[in-house]
C-alpha atoms as a PDB file:
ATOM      1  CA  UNK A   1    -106.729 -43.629 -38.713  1.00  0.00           C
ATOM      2  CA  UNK A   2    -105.825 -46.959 -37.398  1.00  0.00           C
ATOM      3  CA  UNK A   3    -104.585 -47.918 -34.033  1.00  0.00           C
ATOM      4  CA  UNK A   4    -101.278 -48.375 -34.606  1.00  0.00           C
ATOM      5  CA  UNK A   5    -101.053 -44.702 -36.095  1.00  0.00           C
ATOM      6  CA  UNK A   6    -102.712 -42.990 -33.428  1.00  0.00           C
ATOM      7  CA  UNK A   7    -100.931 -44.853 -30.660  1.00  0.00           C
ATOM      8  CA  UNK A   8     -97.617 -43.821 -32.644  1.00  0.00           C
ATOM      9  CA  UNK A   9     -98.948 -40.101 -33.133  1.00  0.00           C
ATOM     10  CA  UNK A  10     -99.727 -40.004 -28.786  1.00  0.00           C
ATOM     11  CA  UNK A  11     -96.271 -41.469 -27.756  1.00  0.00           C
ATOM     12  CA  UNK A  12     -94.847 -39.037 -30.143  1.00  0.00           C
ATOM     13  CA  UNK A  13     -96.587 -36.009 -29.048  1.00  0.00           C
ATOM     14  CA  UNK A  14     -95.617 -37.103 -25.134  1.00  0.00           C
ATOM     15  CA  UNK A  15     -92.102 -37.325 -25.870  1.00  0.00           C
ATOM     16  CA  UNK A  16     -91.485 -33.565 -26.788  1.00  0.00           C
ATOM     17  CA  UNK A  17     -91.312 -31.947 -23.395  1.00  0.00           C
ATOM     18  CA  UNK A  18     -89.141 -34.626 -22.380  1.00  0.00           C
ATOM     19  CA  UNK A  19     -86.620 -33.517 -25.568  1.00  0.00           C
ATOM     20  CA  UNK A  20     -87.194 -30.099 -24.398  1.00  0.00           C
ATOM     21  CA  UNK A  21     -85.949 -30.725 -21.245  1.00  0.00           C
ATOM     22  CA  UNK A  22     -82.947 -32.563 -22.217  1.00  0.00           C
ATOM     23  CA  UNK A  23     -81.867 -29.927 -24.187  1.00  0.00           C
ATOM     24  CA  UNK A  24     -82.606 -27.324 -21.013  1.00  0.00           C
ATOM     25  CA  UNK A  25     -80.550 -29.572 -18.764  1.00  0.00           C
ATOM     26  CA  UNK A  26     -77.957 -30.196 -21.466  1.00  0.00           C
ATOM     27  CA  UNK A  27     -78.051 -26.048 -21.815  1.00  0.00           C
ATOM     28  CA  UNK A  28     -77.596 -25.841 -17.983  1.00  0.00           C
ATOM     29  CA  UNK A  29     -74.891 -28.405 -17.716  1.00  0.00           C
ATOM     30  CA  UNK A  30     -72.538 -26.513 -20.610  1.00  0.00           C
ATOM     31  CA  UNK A  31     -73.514 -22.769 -19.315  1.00  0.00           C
ATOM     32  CA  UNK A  32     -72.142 -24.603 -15.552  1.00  0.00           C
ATOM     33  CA  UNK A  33     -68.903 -25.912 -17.099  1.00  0.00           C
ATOM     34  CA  UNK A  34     -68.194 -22.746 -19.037  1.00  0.00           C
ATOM     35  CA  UNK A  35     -68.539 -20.336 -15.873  1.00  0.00           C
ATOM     36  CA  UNK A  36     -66.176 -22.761 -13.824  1.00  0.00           C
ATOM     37  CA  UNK A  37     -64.097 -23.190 -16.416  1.00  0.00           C
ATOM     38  CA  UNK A  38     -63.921 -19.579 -16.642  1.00  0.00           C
ATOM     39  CA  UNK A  39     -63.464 -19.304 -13.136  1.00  0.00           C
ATOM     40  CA  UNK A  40     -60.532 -21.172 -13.056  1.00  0.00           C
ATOM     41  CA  UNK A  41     -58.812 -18.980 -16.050  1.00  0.00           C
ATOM     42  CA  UNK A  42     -59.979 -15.887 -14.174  1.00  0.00           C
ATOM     43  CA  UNK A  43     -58.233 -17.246 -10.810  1.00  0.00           C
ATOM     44  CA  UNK A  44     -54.861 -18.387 -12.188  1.00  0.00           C
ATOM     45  CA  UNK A  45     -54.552 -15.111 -14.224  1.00  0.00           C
ATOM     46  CA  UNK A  46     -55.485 -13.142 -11.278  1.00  0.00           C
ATOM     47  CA  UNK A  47     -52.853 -15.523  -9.084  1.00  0.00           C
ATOM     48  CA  UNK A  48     -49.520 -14.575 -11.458  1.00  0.00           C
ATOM     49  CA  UNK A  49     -49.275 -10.554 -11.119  1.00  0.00           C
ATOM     50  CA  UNK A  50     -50.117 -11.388  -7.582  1.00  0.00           C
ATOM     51  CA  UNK A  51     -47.175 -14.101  -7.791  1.00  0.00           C
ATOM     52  CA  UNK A  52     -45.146 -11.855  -9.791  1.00  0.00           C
ATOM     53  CA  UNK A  53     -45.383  -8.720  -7.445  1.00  0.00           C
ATOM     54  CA  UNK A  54     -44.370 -10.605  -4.426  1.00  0.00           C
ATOM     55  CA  UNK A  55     -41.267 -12.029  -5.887  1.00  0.00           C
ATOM     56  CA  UNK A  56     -40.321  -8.399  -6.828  1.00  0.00           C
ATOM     57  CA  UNK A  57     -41.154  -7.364  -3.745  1.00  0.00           C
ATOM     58  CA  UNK A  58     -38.641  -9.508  -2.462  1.00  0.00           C
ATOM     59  CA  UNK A  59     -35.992  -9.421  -4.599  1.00  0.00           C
ATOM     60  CA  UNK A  60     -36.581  -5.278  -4.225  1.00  0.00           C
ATOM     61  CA  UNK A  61     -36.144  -5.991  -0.308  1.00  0.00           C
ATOM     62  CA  UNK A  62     -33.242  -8.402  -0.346  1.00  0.00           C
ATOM     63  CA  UNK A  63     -31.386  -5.890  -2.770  1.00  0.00           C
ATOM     64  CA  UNK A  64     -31.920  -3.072  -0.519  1.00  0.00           C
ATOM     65  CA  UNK A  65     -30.610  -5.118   2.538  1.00  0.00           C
ATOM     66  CA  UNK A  66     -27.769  -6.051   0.583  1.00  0.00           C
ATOM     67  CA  UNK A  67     -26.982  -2.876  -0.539  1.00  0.00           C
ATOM     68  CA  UNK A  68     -27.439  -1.609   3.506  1.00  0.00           C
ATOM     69  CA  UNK A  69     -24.844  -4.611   4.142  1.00  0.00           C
ATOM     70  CA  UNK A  70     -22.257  -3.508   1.843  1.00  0.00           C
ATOM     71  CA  UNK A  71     -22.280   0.544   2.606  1.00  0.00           C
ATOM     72  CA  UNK A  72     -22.308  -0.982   6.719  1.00  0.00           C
ATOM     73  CA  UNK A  73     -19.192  -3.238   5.745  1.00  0.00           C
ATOM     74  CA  UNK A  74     -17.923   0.101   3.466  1.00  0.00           C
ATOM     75  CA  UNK A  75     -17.840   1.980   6.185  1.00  0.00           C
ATOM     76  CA  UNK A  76     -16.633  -0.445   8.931  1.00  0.00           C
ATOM     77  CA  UNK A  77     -13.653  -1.001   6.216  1.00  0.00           C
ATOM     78  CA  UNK A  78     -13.242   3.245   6.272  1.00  0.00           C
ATOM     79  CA  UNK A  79     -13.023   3.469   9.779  1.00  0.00           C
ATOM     80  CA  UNK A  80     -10.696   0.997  10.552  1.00  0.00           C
ATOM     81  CA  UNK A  81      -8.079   2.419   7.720  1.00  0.00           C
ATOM     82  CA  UNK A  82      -8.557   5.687   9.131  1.00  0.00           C
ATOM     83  CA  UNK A  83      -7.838   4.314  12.803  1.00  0.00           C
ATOM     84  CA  UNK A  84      -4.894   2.610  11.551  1.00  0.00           C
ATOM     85  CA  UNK A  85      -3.906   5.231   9.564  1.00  0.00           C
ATOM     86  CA  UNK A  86      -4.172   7.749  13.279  1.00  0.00           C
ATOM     87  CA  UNK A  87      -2.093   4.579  14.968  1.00  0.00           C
ATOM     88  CA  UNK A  88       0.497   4.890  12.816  1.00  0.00           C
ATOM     89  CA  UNK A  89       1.277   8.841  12.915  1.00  0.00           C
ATOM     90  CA  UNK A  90       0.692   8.800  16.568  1.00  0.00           C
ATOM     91  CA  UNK A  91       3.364   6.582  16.960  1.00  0.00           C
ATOM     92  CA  UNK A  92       5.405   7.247  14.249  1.00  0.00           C
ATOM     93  CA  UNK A  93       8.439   8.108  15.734  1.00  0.00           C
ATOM     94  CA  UNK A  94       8.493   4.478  17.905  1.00  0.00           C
ATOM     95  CA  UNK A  95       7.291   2.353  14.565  1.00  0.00           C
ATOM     96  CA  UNK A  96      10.813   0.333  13.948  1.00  0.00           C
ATOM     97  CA  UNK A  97      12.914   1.077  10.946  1.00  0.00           C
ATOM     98  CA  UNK A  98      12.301  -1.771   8.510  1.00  0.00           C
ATOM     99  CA  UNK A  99       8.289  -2.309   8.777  1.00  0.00           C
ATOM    100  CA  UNK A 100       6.735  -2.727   5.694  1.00  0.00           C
ATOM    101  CA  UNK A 101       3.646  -0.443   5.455  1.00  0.00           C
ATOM    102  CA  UNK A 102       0.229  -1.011   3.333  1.00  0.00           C
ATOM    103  CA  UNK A 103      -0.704   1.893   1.111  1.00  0.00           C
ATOM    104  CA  UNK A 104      -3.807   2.199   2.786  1.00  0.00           C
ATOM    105  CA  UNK A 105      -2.619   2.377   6.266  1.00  0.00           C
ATOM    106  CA  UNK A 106      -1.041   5.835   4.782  1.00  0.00           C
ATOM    107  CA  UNK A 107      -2.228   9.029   4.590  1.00  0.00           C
ATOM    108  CA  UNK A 108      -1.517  10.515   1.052  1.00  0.00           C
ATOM    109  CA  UNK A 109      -2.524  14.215   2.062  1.00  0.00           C
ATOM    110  CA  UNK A 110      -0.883  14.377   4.682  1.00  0.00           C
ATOM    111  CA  UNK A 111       2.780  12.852   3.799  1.00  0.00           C
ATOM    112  CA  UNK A 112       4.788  15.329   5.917  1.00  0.00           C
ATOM    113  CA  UNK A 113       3.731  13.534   8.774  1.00  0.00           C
ATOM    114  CA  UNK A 114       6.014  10.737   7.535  1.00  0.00           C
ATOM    115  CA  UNK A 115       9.292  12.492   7.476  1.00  0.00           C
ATOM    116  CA  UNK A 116       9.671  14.151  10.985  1.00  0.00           C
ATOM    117  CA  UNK A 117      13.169  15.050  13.059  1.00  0.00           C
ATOM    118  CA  UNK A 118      13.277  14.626  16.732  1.00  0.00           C
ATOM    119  CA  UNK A 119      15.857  15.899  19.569  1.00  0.00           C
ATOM    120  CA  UNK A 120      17.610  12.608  20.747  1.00  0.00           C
ATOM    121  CA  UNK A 121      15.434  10.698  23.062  1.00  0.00           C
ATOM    122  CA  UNK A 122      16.652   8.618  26.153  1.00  0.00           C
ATOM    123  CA  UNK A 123      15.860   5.207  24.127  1.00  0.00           C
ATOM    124  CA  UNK A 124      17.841   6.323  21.242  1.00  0.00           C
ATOM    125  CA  UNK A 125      20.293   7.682  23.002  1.00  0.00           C
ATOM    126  CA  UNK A 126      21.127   4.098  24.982  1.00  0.00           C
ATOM    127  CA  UNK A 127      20.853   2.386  21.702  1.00  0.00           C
ATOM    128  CA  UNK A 128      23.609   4.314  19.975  1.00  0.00           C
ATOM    129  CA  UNK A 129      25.769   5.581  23.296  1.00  0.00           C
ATOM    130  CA  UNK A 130      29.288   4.163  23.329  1.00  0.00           C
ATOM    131  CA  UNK A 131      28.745   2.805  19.582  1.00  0.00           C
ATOM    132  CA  UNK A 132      27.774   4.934  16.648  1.00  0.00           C
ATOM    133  CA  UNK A 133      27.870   7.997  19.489  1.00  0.00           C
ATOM    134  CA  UNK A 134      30.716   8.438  22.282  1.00  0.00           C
ATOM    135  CA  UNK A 135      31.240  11.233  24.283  1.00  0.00           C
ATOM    136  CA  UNK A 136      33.646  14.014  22.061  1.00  0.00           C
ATOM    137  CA  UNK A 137      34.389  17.671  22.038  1.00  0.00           C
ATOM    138  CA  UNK A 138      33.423  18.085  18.970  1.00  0.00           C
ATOM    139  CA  UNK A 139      29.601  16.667  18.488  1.00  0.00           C
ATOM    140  CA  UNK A 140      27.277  16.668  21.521  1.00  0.00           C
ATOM    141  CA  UNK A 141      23.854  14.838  21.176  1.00  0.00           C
ATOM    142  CA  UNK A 142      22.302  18.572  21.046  1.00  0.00           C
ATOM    143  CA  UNK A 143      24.089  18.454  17.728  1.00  0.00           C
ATOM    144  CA  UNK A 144      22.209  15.961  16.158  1.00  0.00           C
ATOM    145  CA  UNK A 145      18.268  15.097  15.576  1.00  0.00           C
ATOM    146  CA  UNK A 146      16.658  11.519  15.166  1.00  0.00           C
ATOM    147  CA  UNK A 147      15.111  11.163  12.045  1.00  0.00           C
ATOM    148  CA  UNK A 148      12.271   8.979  11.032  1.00  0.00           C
ATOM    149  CA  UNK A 149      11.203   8.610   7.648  1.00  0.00           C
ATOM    150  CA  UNK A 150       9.078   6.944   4.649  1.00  0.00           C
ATOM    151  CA  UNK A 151      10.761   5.115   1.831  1.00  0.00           C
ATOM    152  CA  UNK A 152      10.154   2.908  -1.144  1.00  0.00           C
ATOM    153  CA  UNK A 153      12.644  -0.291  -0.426  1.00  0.00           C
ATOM    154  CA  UNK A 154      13.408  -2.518  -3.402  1.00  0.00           C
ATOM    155  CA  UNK A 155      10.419  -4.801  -3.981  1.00  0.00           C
ATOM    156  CA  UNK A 156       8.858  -0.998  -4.228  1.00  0.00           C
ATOM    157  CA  UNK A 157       7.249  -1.500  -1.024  1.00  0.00           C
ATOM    158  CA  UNK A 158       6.799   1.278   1.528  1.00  0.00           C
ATOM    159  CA  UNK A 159       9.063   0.998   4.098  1.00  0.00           C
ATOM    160  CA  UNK A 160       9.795   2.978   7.488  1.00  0.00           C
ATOM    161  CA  UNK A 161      13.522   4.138   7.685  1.00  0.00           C
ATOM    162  CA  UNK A 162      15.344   5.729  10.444  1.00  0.00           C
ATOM    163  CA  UNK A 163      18.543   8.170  10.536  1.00  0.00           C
ATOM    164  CA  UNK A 164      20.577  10.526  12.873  1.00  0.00           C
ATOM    165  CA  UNK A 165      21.402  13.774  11.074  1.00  0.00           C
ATOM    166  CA  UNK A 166      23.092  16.906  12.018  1.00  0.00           C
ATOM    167  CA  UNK A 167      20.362  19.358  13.383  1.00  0.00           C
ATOM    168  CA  UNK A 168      21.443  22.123  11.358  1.00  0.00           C
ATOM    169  CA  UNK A 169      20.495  19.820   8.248  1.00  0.00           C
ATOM    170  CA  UNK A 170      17.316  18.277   9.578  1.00  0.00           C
ATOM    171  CA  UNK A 171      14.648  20.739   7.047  1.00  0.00           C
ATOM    172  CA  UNK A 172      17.083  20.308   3.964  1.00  0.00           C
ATOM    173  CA  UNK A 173      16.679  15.697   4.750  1.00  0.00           C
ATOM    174  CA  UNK A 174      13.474  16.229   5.481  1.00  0.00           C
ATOM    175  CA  UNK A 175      13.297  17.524   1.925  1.00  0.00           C
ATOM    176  CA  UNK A 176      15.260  16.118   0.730  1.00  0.00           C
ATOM    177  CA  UNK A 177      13.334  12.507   1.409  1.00  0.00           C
ATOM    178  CA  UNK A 178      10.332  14.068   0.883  1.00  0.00           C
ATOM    179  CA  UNK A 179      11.449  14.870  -2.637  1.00  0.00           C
ATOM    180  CA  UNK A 180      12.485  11.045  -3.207  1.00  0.00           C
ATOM    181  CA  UNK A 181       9.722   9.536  -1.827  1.00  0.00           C
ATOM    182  CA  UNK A 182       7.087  11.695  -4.233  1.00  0.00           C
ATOM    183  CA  UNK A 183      10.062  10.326  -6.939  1.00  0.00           C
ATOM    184  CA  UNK A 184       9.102   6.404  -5.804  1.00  0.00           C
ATOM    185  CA  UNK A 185      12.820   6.251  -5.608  1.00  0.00           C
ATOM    186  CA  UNK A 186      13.902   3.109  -4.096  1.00  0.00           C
ATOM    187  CA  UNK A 187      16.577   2.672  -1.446  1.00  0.00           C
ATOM    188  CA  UNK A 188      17.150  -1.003   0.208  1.00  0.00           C
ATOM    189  CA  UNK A 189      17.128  -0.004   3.932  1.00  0.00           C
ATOM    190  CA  UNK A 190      17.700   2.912   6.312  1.00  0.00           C
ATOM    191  CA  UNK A 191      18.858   1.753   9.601  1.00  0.00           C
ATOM    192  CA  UNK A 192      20.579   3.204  11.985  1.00  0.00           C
ATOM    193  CA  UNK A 193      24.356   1.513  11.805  1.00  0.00           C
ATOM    194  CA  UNK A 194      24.091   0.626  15.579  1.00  0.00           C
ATOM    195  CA  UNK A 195      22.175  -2.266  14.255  1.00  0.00           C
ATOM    196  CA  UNK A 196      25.780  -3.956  12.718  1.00  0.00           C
ATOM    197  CA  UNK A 197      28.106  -2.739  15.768  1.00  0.00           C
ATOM    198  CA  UNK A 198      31.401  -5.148  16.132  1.00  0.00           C
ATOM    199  CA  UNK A 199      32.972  -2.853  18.481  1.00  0.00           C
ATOM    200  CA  UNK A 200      35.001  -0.695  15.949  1.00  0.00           C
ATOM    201  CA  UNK A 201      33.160   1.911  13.899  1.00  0.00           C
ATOM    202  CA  UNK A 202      35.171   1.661  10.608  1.00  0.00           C
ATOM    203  CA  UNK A 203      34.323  -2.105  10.780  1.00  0.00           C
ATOM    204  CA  UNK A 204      30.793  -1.469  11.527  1.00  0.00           C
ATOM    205  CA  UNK A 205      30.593   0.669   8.809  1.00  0.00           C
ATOM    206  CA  UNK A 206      31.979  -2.288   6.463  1.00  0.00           C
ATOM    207  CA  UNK A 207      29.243  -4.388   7.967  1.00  0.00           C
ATOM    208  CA  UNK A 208      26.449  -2.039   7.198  1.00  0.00           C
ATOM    209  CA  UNK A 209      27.462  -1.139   3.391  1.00  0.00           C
ATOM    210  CA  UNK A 210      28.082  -5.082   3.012  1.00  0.00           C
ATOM    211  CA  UNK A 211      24.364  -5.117   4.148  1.00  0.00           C
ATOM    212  CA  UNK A 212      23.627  -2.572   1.292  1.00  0.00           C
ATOM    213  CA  UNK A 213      22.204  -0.349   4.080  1.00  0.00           C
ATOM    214  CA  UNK A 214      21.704   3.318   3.401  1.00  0.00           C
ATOM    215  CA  UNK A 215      23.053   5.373   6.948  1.00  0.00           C
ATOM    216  CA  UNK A 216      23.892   9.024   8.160  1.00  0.00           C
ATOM    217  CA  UNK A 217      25.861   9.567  11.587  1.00  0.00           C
ATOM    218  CA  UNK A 218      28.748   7.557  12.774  1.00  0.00           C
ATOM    219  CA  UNK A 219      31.357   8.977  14.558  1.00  0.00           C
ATOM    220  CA  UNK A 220      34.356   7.403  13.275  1.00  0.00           C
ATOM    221  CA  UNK A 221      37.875   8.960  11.030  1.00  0.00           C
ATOM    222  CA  UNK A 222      37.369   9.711   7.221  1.00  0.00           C
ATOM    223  CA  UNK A 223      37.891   6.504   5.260  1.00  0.00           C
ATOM    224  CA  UNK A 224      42.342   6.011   4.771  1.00  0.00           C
ATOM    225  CA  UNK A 225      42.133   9.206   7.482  1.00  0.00           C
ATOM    226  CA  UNK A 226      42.957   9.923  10.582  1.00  0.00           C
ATOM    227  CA  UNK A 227      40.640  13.256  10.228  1.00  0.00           C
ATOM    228  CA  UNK A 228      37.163  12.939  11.338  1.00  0.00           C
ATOM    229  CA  UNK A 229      34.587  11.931   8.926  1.00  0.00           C
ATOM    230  CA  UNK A 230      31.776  13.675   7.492  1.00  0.00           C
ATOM    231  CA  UNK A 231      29.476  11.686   8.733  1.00  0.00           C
ATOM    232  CA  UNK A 232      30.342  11.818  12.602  1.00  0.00           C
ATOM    233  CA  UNK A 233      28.429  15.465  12.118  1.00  0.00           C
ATOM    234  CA  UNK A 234      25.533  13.838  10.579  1.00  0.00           C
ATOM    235  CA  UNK A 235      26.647  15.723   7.652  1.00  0.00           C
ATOM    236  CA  UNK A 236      27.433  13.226   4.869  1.00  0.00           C
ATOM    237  CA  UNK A 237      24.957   9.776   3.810  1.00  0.00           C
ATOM    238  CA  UNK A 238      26.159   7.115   1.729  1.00  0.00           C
ATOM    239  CA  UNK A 239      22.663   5.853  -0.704  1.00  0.00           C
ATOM    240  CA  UNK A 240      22.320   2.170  -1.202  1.00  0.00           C
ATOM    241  CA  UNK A 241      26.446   1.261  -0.778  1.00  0.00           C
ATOM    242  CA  UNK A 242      26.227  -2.355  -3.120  1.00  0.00           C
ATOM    243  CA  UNK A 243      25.314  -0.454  -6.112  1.00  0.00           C
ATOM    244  CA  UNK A 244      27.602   2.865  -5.367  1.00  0.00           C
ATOM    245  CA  UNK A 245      30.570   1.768  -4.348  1.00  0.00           C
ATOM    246  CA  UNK A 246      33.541   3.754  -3.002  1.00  0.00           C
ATOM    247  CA  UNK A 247      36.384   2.854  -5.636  1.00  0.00           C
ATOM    248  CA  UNK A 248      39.893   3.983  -5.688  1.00  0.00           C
ATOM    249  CA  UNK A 249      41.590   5.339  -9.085  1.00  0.00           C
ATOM    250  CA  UNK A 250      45.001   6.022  -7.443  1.00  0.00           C
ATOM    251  CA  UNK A 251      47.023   3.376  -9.082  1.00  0.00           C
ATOM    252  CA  UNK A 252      45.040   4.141 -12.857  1.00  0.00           C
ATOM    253  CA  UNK A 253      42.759   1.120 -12.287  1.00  0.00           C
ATOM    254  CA  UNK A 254      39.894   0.904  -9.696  1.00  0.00           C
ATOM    255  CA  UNK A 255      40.070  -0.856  -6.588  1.00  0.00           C
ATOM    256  CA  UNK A 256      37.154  -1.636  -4.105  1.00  0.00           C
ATOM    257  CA  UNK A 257      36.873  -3.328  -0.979  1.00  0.00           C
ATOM    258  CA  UNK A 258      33.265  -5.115  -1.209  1.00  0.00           C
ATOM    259  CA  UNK A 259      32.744  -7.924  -3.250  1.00  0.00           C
ATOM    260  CA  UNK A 260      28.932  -7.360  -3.032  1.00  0.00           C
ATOM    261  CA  UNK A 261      29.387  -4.333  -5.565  1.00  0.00           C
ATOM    262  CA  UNK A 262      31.341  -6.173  -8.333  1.00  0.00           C
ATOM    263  CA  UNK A 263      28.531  -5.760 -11.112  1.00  0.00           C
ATOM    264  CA  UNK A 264      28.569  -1.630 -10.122  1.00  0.00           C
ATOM    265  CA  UNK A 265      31.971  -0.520 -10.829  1.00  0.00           C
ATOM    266  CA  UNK A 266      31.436  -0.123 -14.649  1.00  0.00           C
ATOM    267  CA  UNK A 267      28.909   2.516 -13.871  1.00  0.00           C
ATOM    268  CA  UNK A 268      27.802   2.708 -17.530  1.00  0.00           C
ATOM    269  CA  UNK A 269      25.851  -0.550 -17.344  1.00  0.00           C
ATOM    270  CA  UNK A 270      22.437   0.836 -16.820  1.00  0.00           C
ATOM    271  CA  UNK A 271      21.588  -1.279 -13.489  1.00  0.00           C
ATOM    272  CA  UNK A 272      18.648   0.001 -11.400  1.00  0.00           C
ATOM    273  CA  UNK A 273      19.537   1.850  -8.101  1.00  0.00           C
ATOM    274  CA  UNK A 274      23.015   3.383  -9.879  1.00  0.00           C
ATOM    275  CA  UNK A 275      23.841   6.770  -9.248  1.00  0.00           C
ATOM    276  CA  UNK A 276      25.010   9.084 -11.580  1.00  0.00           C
ATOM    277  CA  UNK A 277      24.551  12.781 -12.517  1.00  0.00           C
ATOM    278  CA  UNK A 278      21.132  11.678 -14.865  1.00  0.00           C
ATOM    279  CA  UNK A 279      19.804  10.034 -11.781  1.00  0.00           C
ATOM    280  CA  UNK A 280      17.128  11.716  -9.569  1.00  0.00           C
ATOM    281  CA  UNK A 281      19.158  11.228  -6.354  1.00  0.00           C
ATOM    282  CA  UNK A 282      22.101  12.777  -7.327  1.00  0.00           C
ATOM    283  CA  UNK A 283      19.731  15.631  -8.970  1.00  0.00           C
ATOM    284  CA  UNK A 284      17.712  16.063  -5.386  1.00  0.00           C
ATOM    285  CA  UNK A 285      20.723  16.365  -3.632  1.00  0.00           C
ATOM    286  CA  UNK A 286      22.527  18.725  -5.522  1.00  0.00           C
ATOM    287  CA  UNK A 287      19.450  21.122  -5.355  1.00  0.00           C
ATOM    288  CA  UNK A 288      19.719  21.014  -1.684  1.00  0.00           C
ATOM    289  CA  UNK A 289      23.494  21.804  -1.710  1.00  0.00           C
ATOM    290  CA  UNK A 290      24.900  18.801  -1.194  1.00  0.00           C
ATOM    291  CA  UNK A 291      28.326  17.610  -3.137  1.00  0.00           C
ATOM    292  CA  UNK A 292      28.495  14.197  -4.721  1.00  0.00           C
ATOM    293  CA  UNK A 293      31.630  11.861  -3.855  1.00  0.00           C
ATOM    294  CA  UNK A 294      31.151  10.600  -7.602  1.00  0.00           C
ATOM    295  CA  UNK A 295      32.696  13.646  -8.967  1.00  0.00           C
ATOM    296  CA  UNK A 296      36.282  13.387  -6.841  1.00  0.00           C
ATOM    297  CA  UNK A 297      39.109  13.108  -8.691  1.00  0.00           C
ATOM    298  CA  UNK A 298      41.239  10.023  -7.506  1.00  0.00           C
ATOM    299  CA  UNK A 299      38.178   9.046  -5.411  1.00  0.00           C
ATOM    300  CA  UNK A 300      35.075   8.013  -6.262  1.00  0.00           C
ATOM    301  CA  UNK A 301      32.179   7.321  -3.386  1.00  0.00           C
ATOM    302  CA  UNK A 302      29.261   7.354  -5.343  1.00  0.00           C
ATOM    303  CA  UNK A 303      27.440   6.314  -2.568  1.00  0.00           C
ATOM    304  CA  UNK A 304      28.381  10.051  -0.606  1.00  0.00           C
ATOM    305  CA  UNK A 305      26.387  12.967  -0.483  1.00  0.00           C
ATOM    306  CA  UNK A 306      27.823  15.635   1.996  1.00  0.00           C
ATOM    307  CA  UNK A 307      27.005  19.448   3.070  1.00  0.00           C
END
């Protein structure tokens, strides 16, 4: 064998363990990379449930305080209805006639509470002395009871409404506005007629129906009478006055004194708040006894109910 061949033959056969060991190390180096890289895949798929259960754990928290906030702001809501609601029937009888009520400041099971009759107090009785009331022999304040009362007015709002009725009457109006009320029948306003006094009765009286105002008692004569009225007993109430008018037929045609209710004499047209014998006012009032001034002969008040 030559030289050359045998010197080739050595460097070859000292070379191999060198291979060997690149291959080890390039063995090593691979097996390294693949467990980090491994690692890595392990971590961030270990990292999202984690992730993934905090967030719900978070969003289960923040719905459960929410849902604590809104049954705390439920029930704040609840109680202060149900103190307003105690406000207003404590001092129902003082609540002025005209305030306009919310439907949750009311309570629905318990309506009676909103139609009540009281003996004449001292305030009332200064409001009304020596106007609407006088000193008579024939109707003493004993007589009579203060009424105060729910209503629907004509925006169909609930309203509070006052009247002065004859005490022998009081359970048959309390009914009586009980029985409209449940009806959602609408009325304009129920104020005492005090609230118009000029110093004359009969031309208070004018003022209040030209107000369309719905009232009870005044002491005063019988309209073209010198005979006391029905409604100086508390007796008699005339129901929204602009849309029943009291007309005279004497001469064969009608005649009326208020302008306000010339679209109401035909009394066929069909307008809201007209009473006739289809209408549940004059039906409620019958019931109770009461006689319509729409069925007089040569007189029609079709505002009048009296008993």
């Amino acid at each position: 064998m030559s030289d050359i061949n045998r010197r080739k033959k050595k460097t070859k056969q000292k070379a191999d363990p060198f291979i060997i060991m690149a291959y080890g190390l390039g063995a090593v180096i691979v097996l390294v990379c693949a467990i980090i890289i491994i690692a890595i895949l392990v971590k961030e798929n270990n990292a999202e449930p984690v992730q993934e259960l905090v967030s719900i754990d978070f969003e289960s928290e923040a719905e459960d305080v929410s849902e604590n906030t809104k049954e705390i702001s439920e029930e704040l809501e609840q109680s202060e209805r149900e103190s307003e609601i105690a406000s207003v029937i404590a001092n129902w009888e003082s609540i002025p006639a005209g305030t306009v009520l919310e439907a949750e400041d009311i309570d629905w099971n318990n309506l009676s509470q909103y139609f009540m009759a009281y003996e004449i107090s001292d305030e009332v009785y200064h409001y009304i002395n020596d106007k609407s009331y006088r000193e008579n022999e024939n109707v003493s304040l004993a007589d009579l009871r203060y009424m105060k009362l729910l209503h629907y007015n004509f925006d169909h709002e609930l309203q509070v409404g006052e009247l002065i009725v004859s005490a022998e009457l009081q359970e048959d109006y309390i009914g009586i506005f009980t029985e409209l009320f449940a009806a959602e029948y609408e009325i304009q306003s129920m104020y005492l007629p005090d609230r118009y006094w000029t110093g004359d009765p009969t031309d208070t009286d004018t003022a209040s129906i030209d107000d369309n105002n719905t009232s009870c008692f005044l002491y005063r004569p019988a309209t073209g009478s010198s005979k006391l009225s029905m409604h100086s007993y508390g007796r008699a109430i005339d129901i929204n006055p602009q849309q029943n008018p009291y007309v005279s037929y004497r001469t064969g045609e009608p005649v009326w004194e208020h302008e306000n209710a010339n679209d109401y004499i035909d009394r066929t047209t069909g307008l809201p708040h007209v009473i006739t014998e289809e209408d549940i006012c004059y039906q409620i009032f019958v019931k109770y006894g009461f006689e319509w001034g729409g069925e007089w002969t040569n007189i029609k008040d079709y505002q009048h109910f009296e008993k």
